[in-house]
C-alpha atoms as a PDB file:
ATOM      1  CA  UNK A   1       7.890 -11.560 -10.812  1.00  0.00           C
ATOM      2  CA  UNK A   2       6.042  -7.932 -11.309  1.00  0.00           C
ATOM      3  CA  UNK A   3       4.568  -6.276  -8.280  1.00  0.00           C
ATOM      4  CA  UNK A   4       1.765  -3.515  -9.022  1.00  0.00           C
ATOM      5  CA  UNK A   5       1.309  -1.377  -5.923  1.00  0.00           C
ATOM      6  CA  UNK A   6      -2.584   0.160  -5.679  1.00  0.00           C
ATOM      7  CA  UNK A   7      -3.335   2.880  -2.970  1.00  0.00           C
ATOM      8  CA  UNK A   8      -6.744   2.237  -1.949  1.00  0.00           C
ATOM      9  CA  UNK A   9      -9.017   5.325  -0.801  1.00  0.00           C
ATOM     10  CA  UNK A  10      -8.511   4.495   3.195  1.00  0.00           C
ATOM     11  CA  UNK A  11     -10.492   0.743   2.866  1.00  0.00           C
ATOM     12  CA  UNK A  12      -8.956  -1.900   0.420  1.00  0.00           C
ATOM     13  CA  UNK A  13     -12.326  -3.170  -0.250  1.00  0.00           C
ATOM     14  CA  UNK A  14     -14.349  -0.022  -1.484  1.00  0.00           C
ATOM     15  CA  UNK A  15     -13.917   1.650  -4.884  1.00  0.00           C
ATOM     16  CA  UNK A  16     -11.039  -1.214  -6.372  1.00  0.00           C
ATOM     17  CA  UNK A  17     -11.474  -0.039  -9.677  1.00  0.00           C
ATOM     18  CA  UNK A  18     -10.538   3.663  -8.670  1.00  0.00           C
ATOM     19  CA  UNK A  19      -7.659   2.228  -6.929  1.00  0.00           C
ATOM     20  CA  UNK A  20      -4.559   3.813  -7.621  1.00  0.00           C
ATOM     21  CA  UNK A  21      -1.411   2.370  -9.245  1.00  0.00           C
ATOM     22  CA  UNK A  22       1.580   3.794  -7.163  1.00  0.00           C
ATOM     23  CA  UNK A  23       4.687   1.521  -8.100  1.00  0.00           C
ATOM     24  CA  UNK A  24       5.774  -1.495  -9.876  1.00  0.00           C
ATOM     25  CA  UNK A  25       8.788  -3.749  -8.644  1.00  0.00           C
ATOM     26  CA  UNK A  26      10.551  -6.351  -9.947  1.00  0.00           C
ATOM     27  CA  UNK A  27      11.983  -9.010  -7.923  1.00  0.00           C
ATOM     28  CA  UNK A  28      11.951 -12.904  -7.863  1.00  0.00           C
ATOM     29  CA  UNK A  29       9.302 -13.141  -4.988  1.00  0.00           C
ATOM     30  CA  UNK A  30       7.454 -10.925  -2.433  1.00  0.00           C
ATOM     31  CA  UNK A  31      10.369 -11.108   0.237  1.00  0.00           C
ATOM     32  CA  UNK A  32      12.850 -10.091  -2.705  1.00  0.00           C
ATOM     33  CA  UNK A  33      10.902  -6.497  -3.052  1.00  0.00           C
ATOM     34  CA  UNK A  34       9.255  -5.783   0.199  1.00  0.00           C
ATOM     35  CA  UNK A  35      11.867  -3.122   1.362  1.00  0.00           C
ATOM     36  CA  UNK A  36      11.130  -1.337  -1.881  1.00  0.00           C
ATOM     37  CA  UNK A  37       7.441  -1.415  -1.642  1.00  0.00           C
ATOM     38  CA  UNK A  38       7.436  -0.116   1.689  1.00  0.00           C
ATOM     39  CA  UNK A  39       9.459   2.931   1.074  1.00  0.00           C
ATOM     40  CA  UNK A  40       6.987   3.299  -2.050  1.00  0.00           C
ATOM     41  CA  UNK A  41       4.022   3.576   0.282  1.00  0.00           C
ATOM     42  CA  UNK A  42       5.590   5.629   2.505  1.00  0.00           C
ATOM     43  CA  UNK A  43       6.791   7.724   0.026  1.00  0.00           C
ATOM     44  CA  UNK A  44       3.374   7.844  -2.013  1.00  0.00           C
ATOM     45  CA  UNK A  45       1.775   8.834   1.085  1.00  0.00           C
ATOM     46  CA  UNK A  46       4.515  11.448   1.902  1.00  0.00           C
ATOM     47  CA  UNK A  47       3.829  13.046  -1.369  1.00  0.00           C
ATOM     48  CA  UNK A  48       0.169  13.869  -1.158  1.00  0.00           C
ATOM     49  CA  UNK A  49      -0.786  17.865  -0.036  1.00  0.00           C
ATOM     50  CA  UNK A  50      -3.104  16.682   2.673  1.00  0.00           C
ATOM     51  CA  UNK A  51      -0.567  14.436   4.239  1.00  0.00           C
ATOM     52  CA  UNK A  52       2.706  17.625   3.517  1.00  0.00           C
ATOM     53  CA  UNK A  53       3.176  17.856   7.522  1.00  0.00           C
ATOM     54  CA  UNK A  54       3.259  14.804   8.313  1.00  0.00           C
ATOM     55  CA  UNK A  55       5.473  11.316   8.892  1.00  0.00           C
ATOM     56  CA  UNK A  56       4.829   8.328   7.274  1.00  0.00           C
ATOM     57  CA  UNK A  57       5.892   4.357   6.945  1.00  0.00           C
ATOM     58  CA  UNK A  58       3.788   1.226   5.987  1.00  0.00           C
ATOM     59  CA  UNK A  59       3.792  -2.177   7.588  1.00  0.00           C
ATOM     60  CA  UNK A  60       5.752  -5.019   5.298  1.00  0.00           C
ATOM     61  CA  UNK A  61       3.647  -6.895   2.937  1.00  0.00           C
ATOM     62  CA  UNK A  62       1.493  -9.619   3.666  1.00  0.00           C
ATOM     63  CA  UNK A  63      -0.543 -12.097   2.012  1.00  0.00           C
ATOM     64  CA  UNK A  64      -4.528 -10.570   1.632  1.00  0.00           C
ATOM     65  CA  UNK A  65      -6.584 -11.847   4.232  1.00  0.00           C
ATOM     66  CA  UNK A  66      -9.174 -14.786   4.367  1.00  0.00           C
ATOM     67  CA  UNK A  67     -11.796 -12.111   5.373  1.00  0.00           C
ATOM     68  CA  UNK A  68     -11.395  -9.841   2.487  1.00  0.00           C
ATOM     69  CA  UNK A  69     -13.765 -10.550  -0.417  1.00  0.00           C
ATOM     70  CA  UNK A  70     -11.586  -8.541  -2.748  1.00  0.00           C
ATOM     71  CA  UNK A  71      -9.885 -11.300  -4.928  1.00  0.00           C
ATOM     72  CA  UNK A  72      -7.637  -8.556  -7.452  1.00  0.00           C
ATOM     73  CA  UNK A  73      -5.296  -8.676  -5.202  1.00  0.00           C
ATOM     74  CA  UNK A  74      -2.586 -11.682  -3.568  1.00  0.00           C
ATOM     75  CA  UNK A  75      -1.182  -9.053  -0.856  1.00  0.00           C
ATOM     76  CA  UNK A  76      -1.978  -6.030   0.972  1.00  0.00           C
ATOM     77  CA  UNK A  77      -0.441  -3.706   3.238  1.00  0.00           C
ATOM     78  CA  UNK A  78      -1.185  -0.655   5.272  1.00  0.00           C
ATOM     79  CA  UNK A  79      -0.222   2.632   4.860  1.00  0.00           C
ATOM     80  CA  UNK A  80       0.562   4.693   8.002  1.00  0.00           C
ATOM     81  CA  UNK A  81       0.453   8.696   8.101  1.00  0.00           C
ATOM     82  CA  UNK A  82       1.443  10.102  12.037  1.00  0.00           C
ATOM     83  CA  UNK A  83      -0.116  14.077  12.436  1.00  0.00           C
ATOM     84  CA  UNK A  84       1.622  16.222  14.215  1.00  0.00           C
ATOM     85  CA  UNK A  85      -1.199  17.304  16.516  1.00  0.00           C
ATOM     86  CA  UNK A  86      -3.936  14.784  15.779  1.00  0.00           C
ATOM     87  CA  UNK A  87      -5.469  12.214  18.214  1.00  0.00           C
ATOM     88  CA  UNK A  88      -4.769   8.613  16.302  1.00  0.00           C
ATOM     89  CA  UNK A  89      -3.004   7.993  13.269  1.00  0.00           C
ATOM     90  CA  UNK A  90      -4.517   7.581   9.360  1.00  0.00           C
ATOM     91  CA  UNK A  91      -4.252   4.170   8.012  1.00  0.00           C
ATOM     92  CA  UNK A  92      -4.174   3.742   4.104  1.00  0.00           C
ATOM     93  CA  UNK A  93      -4.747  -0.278   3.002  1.00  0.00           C
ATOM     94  CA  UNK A  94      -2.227  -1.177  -0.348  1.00  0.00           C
ATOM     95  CA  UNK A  95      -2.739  -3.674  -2.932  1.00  0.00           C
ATOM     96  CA  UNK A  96      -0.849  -5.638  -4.425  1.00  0.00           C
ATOM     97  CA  UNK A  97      -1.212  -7.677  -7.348  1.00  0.00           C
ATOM     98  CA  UNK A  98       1.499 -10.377  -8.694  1.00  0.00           C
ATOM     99  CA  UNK A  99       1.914 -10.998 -11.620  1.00  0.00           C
ATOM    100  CA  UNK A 100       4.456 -12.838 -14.361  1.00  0.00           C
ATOM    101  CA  UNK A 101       7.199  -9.982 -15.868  1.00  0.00           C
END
């Protein structure tokens, strides 16, 4: 299986076309490749200016939930970015679409 990993703009929901590809994985199901995509998220996030200070991770992959009406993709995860001197956290939603190799 192929897994295309999209960076959303902060909400999965808003702007899916502008959505940003940020990996593709191989692997022969979503358990096979989700140590891979998470290091990709963190490390996408990692590697944007406004985010240069700061730590990041992502939570595993999971399949989208029922209360999302975007249908591109079949998982999504979250994105986390910790500031050094900030309040609460940013949260970044991931995409991820499945597909055949």
């Amino acid at each position: 299986m192929k897994y295309l990993l999209y960076r959303s703009f902060g909400n999965l929901e808003k702007d899916v076309k502008k959505h940003e590809l940020v990996a593709v994985e191989y692997g022969k199901d979503i358990d096979d490749v989700t140590d891979v995509l998470i290091k990709a998220a963190a490390d996408d996030l990692a590697g944007m200016p406004e985010y240069e200070r700061c730590e990041t991770a992502a939570y595993a992959p999971e399949p989208i939930k029922d209360f999302r009406k975007v249908r591109r993709y079949q998982y999504e995860m979250t994105g986390i970015v910790y500031p050094p001197n900030a309040d609460k956290n940013i949260l970044i939603d991931f995409g991820i679409v499945e597909t055949q190799e």
